[in-house]
C-alpha atoms as a PDB file:
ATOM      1  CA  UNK A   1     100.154  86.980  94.466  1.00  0.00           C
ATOM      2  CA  UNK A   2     101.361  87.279  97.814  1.00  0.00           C
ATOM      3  CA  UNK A   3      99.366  86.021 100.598  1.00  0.00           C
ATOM      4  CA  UNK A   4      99.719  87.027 104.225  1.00  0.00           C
ATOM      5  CA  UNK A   5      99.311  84.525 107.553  1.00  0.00           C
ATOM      6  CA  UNK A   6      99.389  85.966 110.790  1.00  0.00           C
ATOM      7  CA  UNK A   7      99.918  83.914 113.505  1.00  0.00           C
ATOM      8  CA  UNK A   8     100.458  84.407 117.823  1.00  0.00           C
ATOM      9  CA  UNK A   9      97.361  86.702 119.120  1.00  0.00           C
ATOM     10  CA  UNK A  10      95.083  85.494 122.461  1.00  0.00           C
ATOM     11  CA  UNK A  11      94.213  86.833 125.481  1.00  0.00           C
ATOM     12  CA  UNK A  12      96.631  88.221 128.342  1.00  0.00           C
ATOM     13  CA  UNK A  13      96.222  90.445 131.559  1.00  0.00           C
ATOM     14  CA  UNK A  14      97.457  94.031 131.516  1.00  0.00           C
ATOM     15  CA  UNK A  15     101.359  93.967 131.342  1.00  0.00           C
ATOM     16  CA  UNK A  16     101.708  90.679 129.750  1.00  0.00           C
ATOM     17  CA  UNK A  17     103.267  89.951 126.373  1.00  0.00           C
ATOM     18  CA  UNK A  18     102.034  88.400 123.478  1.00  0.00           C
ATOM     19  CA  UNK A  19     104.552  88.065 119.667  1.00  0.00           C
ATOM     20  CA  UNK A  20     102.507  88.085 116.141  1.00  0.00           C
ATOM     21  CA  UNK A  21     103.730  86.906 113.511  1.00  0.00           C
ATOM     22  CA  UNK A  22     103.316  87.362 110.069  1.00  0.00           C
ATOM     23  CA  UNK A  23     104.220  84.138 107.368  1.00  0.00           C
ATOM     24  CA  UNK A  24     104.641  85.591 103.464  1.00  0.00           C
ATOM     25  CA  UNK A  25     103.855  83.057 101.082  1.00  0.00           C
ATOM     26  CA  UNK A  26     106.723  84.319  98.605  1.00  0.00           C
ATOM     27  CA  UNK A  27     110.065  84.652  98.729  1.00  0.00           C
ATOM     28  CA  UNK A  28     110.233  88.219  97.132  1.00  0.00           C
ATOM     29  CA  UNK A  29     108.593  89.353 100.271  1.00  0.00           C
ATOM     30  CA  UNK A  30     112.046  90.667 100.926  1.00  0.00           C
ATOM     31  CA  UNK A  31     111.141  93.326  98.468  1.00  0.00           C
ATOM     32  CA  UNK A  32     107.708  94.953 100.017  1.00  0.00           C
ATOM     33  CA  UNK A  33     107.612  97.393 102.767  1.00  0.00           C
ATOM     34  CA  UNK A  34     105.608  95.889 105.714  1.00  0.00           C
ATOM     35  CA  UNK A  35     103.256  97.039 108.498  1.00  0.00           C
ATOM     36  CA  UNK A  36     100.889  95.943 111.558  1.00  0.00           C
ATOM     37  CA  UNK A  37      97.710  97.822 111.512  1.00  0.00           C
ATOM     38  CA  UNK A  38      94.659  96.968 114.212  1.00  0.00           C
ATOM     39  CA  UNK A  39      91.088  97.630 114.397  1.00  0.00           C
ATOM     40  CA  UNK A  40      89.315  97.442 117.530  1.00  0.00           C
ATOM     41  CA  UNK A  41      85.278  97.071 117.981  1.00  0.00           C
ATOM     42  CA  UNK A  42      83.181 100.065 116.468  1.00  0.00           C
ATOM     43  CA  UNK A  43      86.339 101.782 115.448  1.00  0.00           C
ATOM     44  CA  UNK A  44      88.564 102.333 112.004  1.00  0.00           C
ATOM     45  CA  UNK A  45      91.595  99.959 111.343  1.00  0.00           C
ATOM     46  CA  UNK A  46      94.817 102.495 112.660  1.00  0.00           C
ATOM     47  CA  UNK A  47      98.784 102.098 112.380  1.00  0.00           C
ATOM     48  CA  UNK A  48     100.594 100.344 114.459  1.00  0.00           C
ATOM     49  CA  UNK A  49     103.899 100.067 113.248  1.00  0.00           C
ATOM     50  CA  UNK A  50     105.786  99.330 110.089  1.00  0.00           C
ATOM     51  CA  UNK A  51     109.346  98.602 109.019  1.00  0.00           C
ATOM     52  CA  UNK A  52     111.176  98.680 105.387  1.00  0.00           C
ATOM     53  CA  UNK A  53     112.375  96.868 102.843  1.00  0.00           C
ATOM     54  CA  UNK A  54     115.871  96.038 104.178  1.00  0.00           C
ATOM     55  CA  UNK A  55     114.497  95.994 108.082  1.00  0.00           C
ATOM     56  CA  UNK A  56     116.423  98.938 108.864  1.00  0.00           C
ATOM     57  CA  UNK A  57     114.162 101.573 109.501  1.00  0.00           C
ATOM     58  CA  UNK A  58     111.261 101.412 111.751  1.00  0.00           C
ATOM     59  CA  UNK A  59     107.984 103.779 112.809  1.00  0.00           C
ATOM     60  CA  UNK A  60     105.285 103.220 115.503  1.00  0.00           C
ATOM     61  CA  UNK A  61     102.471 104.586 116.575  1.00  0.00           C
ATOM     62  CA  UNK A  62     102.680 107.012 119.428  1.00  0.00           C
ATOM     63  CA  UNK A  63     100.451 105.351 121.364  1.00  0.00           C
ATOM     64  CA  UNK A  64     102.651 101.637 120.915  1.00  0.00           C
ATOM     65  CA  UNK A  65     106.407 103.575 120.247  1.00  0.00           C
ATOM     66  CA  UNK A  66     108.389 102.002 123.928  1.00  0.00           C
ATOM     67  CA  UNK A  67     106.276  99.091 123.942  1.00  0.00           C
ATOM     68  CA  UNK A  68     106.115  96.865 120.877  1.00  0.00           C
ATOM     69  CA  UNK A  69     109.278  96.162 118.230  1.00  0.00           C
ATOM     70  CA  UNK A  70     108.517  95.356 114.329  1.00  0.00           C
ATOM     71  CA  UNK A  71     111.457  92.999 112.919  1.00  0.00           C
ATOM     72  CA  UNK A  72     111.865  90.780 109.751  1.00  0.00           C
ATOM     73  CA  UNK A  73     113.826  87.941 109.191  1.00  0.00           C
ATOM     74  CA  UNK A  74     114.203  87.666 105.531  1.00  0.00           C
ATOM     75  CA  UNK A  75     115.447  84.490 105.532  1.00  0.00           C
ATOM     76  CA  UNK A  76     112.194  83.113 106.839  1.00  0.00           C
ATOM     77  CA  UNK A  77     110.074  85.028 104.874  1.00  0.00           C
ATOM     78  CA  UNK A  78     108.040  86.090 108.147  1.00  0.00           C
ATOM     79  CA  UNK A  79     107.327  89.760 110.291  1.00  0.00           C
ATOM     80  CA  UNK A  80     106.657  89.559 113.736  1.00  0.00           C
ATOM     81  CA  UNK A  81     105.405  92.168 116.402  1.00  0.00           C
ATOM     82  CA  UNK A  82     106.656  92.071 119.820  1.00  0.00           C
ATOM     83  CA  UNK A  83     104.005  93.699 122.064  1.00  0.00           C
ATOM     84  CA  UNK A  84     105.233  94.461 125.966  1.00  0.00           C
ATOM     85  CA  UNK A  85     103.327  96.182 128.331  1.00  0.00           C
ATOM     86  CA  UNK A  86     100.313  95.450 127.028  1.00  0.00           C
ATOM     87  CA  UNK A  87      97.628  97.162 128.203  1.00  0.00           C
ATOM     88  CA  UNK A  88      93.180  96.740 127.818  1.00  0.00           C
ATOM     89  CA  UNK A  89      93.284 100.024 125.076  1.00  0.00           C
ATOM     90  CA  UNK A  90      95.440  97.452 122.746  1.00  0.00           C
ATOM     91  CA  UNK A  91      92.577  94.744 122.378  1.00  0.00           C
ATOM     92  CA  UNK A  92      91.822  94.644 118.716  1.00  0.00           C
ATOM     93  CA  UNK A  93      92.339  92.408 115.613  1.00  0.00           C
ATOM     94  CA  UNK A  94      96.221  92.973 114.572  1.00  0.00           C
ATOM     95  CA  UNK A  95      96.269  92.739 110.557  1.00  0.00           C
ATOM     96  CA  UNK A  96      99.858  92.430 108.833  1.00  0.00           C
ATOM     97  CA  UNK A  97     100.029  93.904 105.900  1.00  0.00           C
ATOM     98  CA  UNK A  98     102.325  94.662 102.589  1.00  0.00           C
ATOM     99  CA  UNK A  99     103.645  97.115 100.146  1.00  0.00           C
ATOM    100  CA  UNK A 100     105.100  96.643  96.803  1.00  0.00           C
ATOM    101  CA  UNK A 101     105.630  99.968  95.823  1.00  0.00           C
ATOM    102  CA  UNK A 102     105.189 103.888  97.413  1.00  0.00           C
ATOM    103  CA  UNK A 103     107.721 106.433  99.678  1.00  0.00           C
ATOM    104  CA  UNK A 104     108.460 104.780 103.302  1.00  0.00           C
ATOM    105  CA  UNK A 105     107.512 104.985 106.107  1.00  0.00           C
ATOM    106  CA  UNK A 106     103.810 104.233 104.998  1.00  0.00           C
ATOM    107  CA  UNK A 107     101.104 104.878 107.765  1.00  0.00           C
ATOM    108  CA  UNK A 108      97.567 104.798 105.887  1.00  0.00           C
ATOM    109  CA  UNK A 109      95.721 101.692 105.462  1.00  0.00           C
ATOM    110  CA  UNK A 110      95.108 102.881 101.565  1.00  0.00           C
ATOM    111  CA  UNK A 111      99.043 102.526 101.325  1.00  0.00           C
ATOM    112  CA  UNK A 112      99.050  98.537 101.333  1.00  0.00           C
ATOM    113  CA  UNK A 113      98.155  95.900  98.625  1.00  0.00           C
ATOM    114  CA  UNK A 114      98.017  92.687 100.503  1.00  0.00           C
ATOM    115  CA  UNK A 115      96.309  91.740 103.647  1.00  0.00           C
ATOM    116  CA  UNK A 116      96.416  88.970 106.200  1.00  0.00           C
ATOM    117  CA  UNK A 117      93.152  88.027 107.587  1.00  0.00           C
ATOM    118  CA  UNK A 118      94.112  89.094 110.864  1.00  0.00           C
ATOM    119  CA  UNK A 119      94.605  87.784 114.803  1.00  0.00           C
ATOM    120  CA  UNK A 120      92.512  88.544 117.145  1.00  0.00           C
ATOM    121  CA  UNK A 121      94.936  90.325 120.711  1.00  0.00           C
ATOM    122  CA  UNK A 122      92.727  90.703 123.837  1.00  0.00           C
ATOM    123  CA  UNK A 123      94.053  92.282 127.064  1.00  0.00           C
ATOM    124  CA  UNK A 124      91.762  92.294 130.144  1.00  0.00           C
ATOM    125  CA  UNK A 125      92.636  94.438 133.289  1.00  0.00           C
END
């Protein structure tokens, strides 16, 4: 069963930086497509971004895509989420999130088995 830690949210002005990260509790996390999904208050959980199985390919959300990188490092087992530029509209709880099986890229929330519990990201103006 893999399990999913996410790690490096907080509060920041507008244009600061923050970096989540996301700790896999196996080491065949290697194997599952991965992605960063948020949810902000009153609203549905959305795509953020979301990177394959061999960290080579890469999608974002429009409203991220210039602004935040997804990378892997495989031998650390962990996914983390660069997030520049950040700006009040980004405040939400960042969930990582896995995929053992389907068609990359994978954008809907319906697409992913595992879960973290999430990190809470808050940018005031």
């Amino acid at each position: 069963q893999l399990q999913l830690e996410e790690s490096g949210g907080g509060s920041v002005q507008a244009g600061g930086s923050l970096r989540l990260s996301c700790a896999a509790s196996v080491h065949t996390f290697n194997l599952y497509i991965m992605g960063w999904f948020r949810q902000a208050p009153g609203k549905e959980r959305e795509f953020v971004a979301t990177i394959g199985s061999s960290g080579l390919n890469t999608y974002y959300a429009d409203s991220v895509k210039g602004r935040f990188t997804i990378s892997r490092d495989k031998a650390k087992n962990t996914m983390s989420l660069q997030m520049n530029s950040l700006k009040p509209k980004d405040t939400a709880i960042y969930y990582c999130a896995a995929s053992a099986g389907g068609d990359p890229p994978l954008f809907e929330v319906d697409e992913y088995d595992y879960w973290g519990q999430g990190t809470q990201v808050t940018v005031s103006s």
